[in-house]
Protein backbone atom coordinates (compact mmCIF):
# COMPACT_ATOMS: atom_id res chain seq x y z
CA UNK A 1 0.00 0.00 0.00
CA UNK A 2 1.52 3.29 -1.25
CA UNK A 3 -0.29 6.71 -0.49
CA UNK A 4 1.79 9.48 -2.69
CA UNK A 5 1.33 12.98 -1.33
CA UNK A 6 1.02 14.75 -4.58
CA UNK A 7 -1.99 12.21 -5.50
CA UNK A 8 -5.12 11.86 -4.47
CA UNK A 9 -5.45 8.38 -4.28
CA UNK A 10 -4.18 5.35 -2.48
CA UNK A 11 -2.84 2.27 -4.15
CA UNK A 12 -2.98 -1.07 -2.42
CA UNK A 13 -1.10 -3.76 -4.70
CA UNK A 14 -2.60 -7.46 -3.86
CA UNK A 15 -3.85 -11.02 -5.70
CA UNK A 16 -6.53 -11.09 -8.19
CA UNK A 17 -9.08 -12.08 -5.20
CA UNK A 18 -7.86 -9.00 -2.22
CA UNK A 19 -8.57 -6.54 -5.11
CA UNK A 20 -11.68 -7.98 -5.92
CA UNK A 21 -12.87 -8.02 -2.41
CA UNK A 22 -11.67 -4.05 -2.30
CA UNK A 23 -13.54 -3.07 -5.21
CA UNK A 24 -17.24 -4.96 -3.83
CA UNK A 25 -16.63 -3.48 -0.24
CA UNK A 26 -19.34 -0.62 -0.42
CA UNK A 27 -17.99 0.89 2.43
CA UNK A 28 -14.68 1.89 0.03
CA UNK A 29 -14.52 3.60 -3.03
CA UNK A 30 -12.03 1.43 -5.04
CA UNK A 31 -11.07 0.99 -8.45
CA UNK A 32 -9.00 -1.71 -10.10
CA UNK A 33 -5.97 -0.31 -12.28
CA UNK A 34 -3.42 -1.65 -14.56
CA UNK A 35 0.11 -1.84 -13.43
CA UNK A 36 2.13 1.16 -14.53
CA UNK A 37 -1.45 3.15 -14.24
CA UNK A 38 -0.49 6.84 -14.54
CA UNK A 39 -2.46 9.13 -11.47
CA UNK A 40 -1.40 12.35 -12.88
CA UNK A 41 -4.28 14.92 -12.27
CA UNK A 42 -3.73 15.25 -16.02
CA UNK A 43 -4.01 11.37 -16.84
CA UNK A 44 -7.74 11.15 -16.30
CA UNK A 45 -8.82 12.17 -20.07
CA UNK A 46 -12.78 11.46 -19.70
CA UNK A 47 -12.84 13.95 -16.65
CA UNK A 48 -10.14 16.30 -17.47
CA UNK A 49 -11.11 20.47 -16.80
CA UNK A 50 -12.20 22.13 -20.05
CA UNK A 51 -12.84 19.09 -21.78
């Protein structure tokens, strides 16, 4: 588990069936991502400001 200052997010690295469990726990908002996943503010095209 890795929480980067600049970021807004916290990444917690597991197997296939700790992330799944994660991601169906309503009580936390969690998101699978791809290795390598880039959490730029910029990165997030769909949602980006002016777009």
């Amino acid at each position: 588990m890795v929480t980067e200052i600049d970021f807004d997010s916290t990444v917690v690295a597991g197997s296939h069936e700790l992330v799944s469990a994660l991601v169906r726990d309503p009580a936390i908002e969690a998101l699978p991502l791809n290795e390598g996943a880039d959490l730029t503010w910029d990165a997030d095209v769909p949602n980006r400001p002016g777009q």
